[in-house]
Protein backbone atom coordinates (compact mmCIF):
# COMPACT_ATOMS: atom_id res chain seq x y z
CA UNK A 1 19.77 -28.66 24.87
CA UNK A 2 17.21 -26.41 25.36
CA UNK A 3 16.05 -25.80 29.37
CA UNK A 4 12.73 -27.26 30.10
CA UNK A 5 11.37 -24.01 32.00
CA UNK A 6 12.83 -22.33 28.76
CA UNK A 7 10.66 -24.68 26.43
CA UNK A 8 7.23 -23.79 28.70
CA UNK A 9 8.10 -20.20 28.56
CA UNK A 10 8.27 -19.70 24.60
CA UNK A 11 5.79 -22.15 24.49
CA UNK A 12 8.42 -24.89 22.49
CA UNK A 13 7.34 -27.75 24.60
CA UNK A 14 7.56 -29.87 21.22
CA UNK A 15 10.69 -28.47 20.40
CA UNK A 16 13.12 -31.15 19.31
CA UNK A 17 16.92 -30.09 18.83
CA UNK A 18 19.07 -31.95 16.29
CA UNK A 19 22.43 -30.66 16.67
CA UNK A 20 23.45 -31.77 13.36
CA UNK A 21 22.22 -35.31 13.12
CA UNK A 22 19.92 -36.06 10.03
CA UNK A 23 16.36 -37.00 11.22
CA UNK A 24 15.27 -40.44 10.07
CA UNK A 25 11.88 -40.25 8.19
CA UNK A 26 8.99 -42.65 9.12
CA UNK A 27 9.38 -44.16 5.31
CA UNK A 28 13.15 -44.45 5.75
CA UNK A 29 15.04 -47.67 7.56
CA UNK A 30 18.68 -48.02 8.32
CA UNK A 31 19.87 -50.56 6.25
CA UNK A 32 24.07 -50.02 6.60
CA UNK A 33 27.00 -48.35 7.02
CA UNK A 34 29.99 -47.12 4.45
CA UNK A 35 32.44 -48.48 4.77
CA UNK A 36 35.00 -48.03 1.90
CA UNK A 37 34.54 -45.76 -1.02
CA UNK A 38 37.07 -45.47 -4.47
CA UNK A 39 36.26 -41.90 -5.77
CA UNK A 40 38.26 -43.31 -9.26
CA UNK A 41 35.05 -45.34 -9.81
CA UNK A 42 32.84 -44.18 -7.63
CA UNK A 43 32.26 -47.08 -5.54
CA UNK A 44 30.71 -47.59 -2.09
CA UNK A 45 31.24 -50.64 -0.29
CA UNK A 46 28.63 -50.82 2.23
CA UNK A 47 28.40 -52.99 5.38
CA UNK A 48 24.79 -54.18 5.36
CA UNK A 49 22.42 -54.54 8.50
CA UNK A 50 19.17 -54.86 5.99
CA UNK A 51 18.54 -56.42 3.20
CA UNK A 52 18.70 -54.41 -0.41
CA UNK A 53 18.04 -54.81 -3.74
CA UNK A 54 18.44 -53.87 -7.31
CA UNK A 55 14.97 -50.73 -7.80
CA UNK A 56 15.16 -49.79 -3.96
CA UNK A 57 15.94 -46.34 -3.41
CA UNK A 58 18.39 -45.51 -0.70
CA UNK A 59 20.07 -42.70 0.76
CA UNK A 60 23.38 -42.00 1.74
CA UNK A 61 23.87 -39.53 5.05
CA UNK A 62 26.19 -38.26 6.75
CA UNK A 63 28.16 -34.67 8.21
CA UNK A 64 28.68 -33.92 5.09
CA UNK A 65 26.79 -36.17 2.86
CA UNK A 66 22.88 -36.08 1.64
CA UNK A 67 22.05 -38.44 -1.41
CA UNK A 68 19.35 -40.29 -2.93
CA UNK A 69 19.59 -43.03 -5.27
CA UNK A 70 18.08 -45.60 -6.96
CA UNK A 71 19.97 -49.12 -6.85
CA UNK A 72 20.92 -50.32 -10.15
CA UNK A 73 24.47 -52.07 -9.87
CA UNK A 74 26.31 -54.00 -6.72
CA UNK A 75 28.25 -56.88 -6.44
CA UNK A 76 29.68 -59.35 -3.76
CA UNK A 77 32.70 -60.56 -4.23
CA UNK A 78 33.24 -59.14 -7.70
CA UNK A 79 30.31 -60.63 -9.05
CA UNK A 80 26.98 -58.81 -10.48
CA UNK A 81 23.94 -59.36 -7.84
CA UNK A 82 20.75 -58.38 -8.09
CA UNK A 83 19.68 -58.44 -4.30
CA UNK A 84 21.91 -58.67 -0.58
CA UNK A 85 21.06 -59.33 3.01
CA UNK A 86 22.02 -58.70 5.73
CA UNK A 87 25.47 -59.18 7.34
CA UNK A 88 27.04 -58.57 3.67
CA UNK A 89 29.39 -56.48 2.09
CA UNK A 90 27.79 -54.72 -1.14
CA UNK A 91 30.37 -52.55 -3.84
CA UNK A 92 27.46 -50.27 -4.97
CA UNK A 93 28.36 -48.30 -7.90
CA UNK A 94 27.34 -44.41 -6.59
CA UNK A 95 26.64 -41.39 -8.39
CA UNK A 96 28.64 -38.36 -6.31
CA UNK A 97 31.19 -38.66 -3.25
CA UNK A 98 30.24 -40.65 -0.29
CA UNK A 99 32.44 -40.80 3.12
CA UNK A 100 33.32 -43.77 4.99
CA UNK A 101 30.97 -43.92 8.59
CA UNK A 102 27.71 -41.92 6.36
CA UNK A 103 24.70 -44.13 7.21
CA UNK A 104 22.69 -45.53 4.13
CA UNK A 105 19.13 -45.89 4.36
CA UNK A 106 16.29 -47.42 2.30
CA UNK A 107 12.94 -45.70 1.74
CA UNK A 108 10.02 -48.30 2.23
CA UNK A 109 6.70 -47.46 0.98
């Protein structure tokens, strides 16, 4: 963290430090969490906190992790959904690696 008498001399008294944490956007909500992934078939299973559904376009982040998606295919209990709410567990078919703990986030309009 930067010293306040440091920030007023370099004139940084806006200065925000991040320290390797993703910034959340204004358009961007937290919707879950990963927990689970099967690299084979390149599922997620995500613990949801928001709703989602099929067209939303979320985005997985973590230490390691930065991507975007569209939703096209989840299920619940091995069966084809088209939306979730909260307090479910969504497999969400991904397109690269995600890690178990990245946070998943849906951009709202």
């Amino acid at each position: 963290m930067v010293p306040l008498f440091l920030k007023k001399f370099l004139g940084l008294n806006n200065l925000t430090v991040d320290y390797g944490r993703s910034n959340i956007l204004e358009n961007e909500k937290k919707i879950g969490i990963v927990t689970h992934f099967y690299p084979k078939i390149n599922v997620a299973v995500i613990e949801l906190k928001d709703g989602v559904k099929n067209g939303d376009t979320i985005i997985f982040r973590g230490s390691t992790t930065s991507l975007e998606q569209i939703v096209e295919s989840m299920q619940i209990q091995h069966e084809k959904v088209e939306k979730a709410t909260a307090n479910q567990s969504i497999g969400l078919k991904v397109k690269d690696i995600v890690r178990v703990n990245d946070i998943v986030y849906k951009k709202t309009v």
